[in-house]
PDB file of N, CA and C in Angstrom:
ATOM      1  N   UNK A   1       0.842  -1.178   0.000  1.00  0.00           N
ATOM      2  CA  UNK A   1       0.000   0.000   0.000  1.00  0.00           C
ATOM      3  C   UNK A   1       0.887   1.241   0.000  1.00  0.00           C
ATOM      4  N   UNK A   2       0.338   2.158  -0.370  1.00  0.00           N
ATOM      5  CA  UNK A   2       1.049   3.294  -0.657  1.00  0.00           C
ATOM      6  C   UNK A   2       0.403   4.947  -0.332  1.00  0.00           C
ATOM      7  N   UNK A   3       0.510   5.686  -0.397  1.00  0.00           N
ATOM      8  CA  UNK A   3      -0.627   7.136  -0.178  1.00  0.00           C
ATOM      9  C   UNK A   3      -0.219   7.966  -1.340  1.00  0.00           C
ATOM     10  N   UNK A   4      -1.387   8.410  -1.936  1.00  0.00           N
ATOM     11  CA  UNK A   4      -1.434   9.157  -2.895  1.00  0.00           C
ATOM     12  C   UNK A   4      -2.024  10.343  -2.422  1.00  0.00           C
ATOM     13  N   UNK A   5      -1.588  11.876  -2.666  1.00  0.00           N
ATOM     14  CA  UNK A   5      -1.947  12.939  -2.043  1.00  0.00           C
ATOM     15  C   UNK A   5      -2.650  13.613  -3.018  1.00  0.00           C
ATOM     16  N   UNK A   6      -3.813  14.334  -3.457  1.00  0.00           N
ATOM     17  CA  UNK A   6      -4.477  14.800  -4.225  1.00  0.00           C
ATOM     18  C   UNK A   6      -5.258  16.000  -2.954  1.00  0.00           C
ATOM     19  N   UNK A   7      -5.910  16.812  -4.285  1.00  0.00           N
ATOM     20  CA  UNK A   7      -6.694  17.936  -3.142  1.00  0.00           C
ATOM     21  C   UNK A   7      -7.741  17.178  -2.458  1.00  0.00           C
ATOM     22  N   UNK A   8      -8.267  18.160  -1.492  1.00  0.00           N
ATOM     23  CA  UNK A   8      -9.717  17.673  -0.604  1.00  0.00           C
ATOM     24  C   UNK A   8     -10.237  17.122  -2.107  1.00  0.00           C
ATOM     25  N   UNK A   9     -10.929  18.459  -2.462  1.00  0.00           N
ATOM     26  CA  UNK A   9     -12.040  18.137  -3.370  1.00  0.00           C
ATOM     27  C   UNK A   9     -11.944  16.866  -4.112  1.00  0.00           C
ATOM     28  N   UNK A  10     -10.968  16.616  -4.755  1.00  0.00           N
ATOM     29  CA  UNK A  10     -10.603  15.158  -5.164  1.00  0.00           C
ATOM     30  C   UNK A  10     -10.649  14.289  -4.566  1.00  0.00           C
ATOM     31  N   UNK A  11     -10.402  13.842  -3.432  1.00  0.00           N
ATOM     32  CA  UNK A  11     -10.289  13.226  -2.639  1.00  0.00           C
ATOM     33  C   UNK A  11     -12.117  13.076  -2.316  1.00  0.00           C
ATOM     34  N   UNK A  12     -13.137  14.206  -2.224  1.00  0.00           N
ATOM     35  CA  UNK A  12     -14.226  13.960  -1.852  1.00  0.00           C
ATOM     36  C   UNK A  12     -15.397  13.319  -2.673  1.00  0.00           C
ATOM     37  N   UNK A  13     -14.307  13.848  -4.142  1.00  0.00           N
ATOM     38  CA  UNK A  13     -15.192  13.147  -4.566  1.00  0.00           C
ATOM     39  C   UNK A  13     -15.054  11.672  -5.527  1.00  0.00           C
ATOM     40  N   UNK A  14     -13.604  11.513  -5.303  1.00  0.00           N
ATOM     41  CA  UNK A  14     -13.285   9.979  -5.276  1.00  0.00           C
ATOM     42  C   UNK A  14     -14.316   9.172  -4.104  1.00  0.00           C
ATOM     43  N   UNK A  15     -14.236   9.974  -3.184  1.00  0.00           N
ATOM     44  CA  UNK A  15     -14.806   8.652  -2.216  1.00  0.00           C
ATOM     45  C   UNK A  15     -16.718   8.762  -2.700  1.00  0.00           C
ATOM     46  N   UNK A  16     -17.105   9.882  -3.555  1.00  0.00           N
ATOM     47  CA  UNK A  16     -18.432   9.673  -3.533  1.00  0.00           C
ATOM     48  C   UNK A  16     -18.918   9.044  -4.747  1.00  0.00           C
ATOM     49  N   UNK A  17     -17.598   8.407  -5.409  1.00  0.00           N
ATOM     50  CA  UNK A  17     -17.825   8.005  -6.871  1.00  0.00           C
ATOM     51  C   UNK A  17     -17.934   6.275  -6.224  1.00  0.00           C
ATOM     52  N   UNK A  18     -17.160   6.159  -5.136  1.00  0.00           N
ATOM     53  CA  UNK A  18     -16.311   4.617  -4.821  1.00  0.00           C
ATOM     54  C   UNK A  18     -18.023   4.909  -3.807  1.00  0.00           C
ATOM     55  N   UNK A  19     -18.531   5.095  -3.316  1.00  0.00           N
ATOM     56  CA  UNK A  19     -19.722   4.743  -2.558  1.00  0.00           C
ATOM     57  C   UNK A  19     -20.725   4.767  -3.269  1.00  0.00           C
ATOM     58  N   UNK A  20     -20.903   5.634  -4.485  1.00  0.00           N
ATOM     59  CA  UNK A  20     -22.024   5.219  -5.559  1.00  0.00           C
ATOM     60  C   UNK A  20     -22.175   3.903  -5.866  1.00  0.00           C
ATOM     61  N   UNK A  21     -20.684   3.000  -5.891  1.00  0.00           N
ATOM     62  CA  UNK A  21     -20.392   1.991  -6.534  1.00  0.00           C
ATOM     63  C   UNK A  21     -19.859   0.454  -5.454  1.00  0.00           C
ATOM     64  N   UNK A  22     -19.878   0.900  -4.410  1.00  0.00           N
ATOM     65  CA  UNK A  22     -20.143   0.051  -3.172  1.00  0.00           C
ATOM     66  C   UNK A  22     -18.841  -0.554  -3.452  1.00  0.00           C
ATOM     67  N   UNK A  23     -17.634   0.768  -3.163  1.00  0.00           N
ATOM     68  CA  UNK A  23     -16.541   0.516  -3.066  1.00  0.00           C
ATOM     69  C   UNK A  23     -15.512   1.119  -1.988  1.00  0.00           C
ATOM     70  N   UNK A  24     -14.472   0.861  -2.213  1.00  0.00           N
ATOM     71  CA  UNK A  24     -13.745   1.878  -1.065  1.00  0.00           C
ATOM     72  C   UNK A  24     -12.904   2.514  -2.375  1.00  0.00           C
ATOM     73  N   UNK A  25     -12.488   3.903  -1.815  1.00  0.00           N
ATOM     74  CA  UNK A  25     -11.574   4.208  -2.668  1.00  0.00           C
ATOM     75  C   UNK A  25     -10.562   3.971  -3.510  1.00  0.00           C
ATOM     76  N   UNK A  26      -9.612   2.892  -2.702  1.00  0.00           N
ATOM     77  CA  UNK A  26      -8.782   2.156  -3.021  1.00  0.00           C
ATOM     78  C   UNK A  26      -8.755   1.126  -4.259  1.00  0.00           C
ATOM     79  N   UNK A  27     -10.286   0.198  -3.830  1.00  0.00           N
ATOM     80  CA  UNK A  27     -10.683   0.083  -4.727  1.00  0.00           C
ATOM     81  C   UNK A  27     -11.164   0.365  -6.136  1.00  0.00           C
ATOM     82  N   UNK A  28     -11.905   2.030  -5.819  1.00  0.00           N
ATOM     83  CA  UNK A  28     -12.024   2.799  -7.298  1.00  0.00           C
ATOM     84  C   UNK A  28     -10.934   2.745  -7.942  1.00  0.00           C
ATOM     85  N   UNK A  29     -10.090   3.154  -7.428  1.00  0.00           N
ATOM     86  CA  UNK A  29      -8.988   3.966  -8.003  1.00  0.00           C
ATOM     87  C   UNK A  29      -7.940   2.711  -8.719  1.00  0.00           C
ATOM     88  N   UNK A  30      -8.152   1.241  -8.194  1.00  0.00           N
ATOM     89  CA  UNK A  30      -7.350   0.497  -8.714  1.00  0.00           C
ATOM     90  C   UNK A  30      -8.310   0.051 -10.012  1.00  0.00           C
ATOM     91  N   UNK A  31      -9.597   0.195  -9.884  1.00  0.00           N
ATOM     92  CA  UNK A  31     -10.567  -0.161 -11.110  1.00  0.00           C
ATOM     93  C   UNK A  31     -10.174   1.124 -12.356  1.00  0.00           C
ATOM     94  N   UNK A  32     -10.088   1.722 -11.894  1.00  0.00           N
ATOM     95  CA  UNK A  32      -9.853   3.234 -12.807  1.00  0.00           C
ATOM     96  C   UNK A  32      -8.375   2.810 -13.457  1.00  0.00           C
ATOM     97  N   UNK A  33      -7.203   2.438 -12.922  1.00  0.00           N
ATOM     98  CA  UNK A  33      -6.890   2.221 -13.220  1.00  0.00           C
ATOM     99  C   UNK A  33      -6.001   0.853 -14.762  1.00  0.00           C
ATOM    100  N   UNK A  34      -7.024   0.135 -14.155  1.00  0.00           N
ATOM    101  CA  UNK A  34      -7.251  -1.315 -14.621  1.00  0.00           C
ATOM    102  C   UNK A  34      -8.351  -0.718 -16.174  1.00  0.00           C
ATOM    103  N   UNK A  35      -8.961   0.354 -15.971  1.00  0.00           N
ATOM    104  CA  UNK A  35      -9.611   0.428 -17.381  1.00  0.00           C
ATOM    105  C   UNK A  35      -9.043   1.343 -18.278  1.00  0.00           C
ATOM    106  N   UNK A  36      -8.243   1.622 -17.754  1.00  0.00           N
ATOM    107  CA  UNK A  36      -7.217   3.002 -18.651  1.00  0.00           C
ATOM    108  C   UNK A  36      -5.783   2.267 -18.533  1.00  0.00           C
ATOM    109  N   UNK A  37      -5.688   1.816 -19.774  1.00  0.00           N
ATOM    110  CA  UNK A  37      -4.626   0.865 -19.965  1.00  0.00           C
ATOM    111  C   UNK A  37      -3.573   2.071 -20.212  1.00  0.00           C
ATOM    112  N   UNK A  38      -1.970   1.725 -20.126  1.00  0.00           N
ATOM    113  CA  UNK A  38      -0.799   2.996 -20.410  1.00  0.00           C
ATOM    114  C   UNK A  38      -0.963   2.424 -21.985  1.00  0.00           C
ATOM    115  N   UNK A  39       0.131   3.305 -22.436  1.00  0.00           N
ATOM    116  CA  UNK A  39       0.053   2.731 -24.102  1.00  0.00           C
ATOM    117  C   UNK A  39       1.141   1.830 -24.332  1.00  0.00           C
ATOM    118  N   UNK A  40       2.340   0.998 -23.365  1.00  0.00           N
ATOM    119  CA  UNK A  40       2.476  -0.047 -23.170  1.00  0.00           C
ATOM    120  C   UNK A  40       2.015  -1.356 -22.805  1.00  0.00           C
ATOM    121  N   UNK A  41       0.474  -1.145 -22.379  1.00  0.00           N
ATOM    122  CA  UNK A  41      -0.187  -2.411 -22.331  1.00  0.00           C
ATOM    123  C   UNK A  41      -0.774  -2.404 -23.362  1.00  0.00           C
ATOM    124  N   UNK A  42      -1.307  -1.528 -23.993  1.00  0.00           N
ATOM    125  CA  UNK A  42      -1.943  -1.085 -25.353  1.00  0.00           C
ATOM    126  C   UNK A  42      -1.542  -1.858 -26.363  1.00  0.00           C
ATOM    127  N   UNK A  43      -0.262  -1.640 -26.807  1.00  0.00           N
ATOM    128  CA  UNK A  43       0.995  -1.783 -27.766  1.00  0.00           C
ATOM    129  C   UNK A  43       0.694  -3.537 -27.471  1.00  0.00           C
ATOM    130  N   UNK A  44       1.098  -3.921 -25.986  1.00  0.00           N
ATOM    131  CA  UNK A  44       1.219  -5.455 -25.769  1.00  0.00           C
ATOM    132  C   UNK A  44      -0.231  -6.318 -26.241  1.00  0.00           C
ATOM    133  N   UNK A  45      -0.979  -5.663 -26.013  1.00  0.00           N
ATOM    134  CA  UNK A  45      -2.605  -6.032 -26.441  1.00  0.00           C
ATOM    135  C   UNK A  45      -2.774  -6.488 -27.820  1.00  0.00           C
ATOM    136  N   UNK A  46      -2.409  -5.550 -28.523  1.00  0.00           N
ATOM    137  CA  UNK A  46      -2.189  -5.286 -30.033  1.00  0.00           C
ATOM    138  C   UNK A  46      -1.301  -6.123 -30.634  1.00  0.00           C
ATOM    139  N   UNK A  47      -0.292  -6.030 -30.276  1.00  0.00           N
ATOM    140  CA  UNK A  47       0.540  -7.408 -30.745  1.00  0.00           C
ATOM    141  C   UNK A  47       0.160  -8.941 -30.885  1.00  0.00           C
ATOM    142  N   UNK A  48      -0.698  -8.671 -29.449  1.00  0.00           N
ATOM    143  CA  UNK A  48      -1.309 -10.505 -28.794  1.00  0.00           C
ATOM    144  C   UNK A  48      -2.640 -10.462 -29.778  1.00  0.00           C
ATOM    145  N   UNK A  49      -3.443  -9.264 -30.439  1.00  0.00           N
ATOM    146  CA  UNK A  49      -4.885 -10.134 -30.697  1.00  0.00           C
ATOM    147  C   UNK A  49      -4.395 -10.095 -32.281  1.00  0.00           C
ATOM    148  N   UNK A  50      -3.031  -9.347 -32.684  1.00  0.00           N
ATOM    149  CA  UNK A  50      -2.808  -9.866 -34.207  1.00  0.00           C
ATOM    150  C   UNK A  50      -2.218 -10.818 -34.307  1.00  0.00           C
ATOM    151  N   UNK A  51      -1.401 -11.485 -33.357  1.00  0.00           N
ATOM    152  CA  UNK A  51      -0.661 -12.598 -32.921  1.00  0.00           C
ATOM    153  C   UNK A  51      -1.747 -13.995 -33.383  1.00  0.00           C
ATOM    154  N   UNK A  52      -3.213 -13.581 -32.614  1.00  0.00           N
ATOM    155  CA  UNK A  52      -4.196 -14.454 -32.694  1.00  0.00           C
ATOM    156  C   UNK A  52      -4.833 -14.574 -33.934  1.00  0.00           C
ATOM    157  N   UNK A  53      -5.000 -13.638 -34.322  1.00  0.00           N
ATOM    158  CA  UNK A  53      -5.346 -13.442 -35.973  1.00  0.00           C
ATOM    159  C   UNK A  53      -4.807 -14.046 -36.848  1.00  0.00           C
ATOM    160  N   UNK A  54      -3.357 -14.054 -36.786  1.00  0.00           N
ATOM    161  CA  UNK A  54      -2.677 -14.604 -37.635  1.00  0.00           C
ATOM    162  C   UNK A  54      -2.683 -16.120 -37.512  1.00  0.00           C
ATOM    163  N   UNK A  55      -2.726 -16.395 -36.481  1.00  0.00           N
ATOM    164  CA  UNK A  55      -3.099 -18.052 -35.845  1.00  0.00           C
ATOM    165  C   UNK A  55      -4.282 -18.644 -36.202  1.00  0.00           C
ATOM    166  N   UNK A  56      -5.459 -17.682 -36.077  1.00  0.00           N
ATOM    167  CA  UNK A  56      -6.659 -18.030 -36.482  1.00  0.00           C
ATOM    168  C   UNK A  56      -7.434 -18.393 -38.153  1.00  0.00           C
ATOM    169  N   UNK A  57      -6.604 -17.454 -38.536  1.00  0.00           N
ATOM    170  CA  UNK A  57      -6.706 -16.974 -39.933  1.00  0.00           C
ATOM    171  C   UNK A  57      -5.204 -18.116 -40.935  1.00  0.00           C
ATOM    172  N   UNK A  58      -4.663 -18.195 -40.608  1.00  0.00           N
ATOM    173  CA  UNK A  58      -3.373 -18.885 -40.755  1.00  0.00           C
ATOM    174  C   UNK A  58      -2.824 -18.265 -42.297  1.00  0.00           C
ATOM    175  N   UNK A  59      -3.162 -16.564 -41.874  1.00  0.00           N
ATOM    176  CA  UNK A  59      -1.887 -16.410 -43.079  1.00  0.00           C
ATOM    177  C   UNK A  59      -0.911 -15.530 -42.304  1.00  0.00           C
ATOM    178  N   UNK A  60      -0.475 -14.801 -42.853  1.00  0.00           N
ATOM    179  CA  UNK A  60       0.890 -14.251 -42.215  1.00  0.00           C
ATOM    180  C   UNK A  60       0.596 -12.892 -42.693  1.00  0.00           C
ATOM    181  N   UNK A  61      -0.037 -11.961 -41.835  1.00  0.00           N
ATOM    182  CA  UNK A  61      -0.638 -10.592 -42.093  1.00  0.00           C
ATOM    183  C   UNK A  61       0.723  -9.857 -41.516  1.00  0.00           C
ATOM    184  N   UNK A  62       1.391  -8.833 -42.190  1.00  0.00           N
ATOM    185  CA  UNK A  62       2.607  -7.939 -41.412  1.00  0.00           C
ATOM    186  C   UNK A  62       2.053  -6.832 -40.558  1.00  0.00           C
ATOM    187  N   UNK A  63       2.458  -6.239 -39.717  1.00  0.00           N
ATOM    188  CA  UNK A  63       1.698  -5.319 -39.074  1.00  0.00           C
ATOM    189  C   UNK A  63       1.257  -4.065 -39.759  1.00  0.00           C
ATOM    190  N   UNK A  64       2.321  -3.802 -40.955  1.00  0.00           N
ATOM    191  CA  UNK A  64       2.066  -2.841 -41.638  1.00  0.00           C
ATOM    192  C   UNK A  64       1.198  -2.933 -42.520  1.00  0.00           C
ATOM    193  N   UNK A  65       0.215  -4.024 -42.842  1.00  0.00           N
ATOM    194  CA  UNK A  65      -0.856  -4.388 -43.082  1.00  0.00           C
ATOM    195  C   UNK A  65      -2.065  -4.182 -42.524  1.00  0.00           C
ATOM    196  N   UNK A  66      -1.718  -4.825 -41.498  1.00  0.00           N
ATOM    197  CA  UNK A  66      -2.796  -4.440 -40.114  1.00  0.00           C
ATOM    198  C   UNK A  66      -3.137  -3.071 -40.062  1.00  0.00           C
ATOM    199  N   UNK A  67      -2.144  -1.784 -39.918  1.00  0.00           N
ATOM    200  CA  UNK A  67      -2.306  -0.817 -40.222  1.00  0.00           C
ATOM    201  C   UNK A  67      -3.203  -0.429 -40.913  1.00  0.00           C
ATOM    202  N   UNK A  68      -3.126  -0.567 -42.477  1.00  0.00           N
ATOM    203  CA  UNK A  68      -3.483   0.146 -43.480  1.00  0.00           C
ATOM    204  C   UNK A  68      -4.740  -0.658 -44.235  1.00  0.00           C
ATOM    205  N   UNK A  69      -5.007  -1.834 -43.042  1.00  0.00           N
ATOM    206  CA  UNK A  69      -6.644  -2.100 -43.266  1.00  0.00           C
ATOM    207  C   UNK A  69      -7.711  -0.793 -42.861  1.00  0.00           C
ATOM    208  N   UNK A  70      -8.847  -1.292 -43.240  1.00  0.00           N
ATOM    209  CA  UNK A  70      -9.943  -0.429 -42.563  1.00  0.00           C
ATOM    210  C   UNK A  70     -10.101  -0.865 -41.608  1.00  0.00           C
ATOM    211  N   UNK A  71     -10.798   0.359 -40.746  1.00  0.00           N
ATOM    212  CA  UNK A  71     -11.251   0.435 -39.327  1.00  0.00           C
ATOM    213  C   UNK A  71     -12.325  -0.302 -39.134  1.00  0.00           C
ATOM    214  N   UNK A  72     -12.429  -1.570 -39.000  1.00  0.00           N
ATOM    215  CA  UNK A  72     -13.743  -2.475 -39.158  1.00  0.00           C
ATOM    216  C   UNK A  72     -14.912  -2.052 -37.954  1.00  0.00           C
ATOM    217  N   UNK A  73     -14.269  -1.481 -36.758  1.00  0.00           N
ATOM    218  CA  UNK A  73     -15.479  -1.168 -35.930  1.00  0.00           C
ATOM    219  C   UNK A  73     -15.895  -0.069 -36.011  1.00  0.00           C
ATOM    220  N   UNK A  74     -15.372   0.977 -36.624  1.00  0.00           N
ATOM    221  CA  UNK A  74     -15.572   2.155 -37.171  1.00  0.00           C
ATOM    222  C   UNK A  74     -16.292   2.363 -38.332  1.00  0.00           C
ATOM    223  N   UNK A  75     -16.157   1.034 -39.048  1.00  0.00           N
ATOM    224  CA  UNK A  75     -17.154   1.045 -40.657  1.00  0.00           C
ATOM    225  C   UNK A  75     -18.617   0.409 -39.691  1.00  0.00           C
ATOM    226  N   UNK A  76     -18.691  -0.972 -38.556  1.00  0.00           N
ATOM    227  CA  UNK A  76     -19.745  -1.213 -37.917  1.00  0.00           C
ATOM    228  C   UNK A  76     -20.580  -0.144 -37.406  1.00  0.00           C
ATOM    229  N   UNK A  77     -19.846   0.555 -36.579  1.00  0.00           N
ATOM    230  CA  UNK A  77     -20.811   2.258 -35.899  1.00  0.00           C
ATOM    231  C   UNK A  77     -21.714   3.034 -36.479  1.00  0.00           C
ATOM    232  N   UNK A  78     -20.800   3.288 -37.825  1.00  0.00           N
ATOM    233  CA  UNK A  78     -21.150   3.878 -39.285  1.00  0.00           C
ATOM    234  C   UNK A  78     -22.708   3.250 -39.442  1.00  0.00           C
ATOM    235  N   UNK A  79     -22.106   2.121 -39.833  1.00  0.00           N
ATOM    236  CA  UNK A  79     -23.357   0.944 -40.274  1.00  0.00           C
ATOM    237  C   UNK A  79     -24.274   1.434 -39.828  1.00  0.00           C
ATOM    238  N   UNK A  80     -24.659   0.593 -38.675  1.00  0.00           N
ATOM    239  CA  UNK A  80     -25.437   0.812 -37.358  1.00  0.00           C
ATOM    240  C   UNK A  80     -26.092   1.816 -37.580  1.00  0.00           C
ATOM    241  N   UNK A  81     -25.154   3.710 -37.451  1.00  0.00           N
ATOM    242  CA  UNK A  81     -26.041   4.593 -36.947  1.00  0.00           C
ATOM    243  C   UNK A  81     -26.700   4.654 -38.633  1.00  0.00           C
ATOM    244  N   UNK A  82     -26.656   4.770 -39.475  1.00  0.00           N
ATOM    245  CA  UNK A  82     -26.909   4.773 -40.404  1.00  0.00           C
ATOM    246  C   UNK A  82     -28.267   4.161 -40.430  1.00  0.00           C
ATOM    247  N   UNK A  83     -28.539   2.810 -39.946  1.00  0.00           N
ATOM    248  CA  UNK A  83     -29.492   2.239 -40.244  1.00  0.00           C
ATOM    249  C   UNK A  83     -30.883   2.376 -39.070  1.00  0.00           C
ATOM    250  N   UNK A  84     -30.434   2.782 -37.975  1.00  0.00           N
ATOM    251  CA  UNK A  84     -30.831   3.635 -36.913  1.00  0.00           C
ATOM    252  C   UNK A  84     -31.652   5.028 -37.384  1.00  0.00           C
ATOM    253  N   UNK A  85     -30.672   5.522 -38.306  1.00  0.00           N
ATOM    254  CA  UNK A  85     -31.283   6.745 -38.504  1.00  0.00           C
ATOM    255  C   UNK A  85     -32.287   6.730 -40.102  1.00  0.00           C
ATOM    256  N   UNK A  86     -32.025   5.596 -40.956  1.00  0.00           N
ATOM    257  CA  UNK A  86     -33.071   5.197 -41.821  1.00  0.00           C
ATOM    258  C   UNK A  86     -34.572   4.759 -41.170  1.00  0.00           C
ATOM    259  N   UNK A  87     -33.994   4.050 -40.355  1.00  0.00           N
ATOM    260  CA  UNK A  87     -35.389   3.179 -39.325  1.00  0.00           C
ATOM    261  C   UNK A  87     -36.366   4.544 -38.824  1.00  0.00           C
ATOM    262  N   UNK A  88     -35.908   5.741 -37.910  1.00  0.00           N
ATOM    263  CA  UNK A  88     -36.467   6.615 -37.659  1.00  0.00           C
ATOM    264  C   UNK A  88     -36.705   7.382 -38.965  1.00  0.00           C
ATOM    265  N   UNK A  89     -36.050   6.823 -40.346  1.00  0.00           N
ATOM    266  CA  UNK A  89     -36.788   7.900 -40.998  1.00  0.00           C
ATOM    267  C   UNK A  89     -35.949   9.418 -41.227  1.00  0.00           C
ATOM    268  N   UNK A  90     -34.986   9.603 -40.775  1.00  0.00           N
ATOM    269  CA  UNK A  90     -33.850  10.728 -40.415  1.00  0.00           C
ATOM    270  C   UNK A  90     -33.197  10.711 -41.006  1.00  0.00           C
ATOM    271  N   UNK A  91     -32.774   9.815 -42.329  1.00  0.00           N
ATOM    272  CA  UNK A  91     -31.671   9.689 -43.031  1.00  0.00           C
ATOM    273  C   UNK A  91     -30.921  10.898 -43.843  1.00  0.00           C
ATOM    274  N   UNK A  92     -29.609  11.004 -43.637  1.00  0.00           N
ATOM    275  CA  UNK A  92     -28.985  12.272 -44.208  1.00  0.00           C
ATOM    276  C   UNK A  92     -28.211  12.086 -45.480  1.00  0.00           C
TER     277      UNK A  92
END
């Protein structure tokens, strides 16, 4: 364990975020952490699910490939709101 010093106000309202959520602070703050990856776990992430891809898929994709594909969940969103906004009739 360790102490981290931040202002009151921070501090007040860490603890009213960690009791919304039937936590202790400590706890928030290690969840907060755990969902905001650095961009070294990022990087390691990225490596491992093209790692899997390439395993799955069994060809041999280079990363600089990977790159300069399309944004497949970004063309899905697209999709989606698109068809969202046909359904209501809103289409632009």
């Amino acid at each position: 364990m360790t102490t981290i010093q931040v202002p009151r106000a921070t501090r007040d309202r860490l603890a009213e975020l960690a009791k919304e959520r039937g936590l202790s602070i400590w706890q928030l703050v290690e969840a907060l952490a755990v969902e905001h990856p650095t961009a070294a776990q990022l990087a390691e992430r990225l490596a491992a699910d093209r790692e899997a891809v390439r395993r799955v898929i069994g060809v041999g994709i280079s990363d600089e490939e990977f790159d300069q594909a399309p944004d497949v969940r970004g063309n899905i969103y697209t999709i989606a709101a698109d068809k969202v906004r046909t359904t209501r009739g809103t289409a632009s």
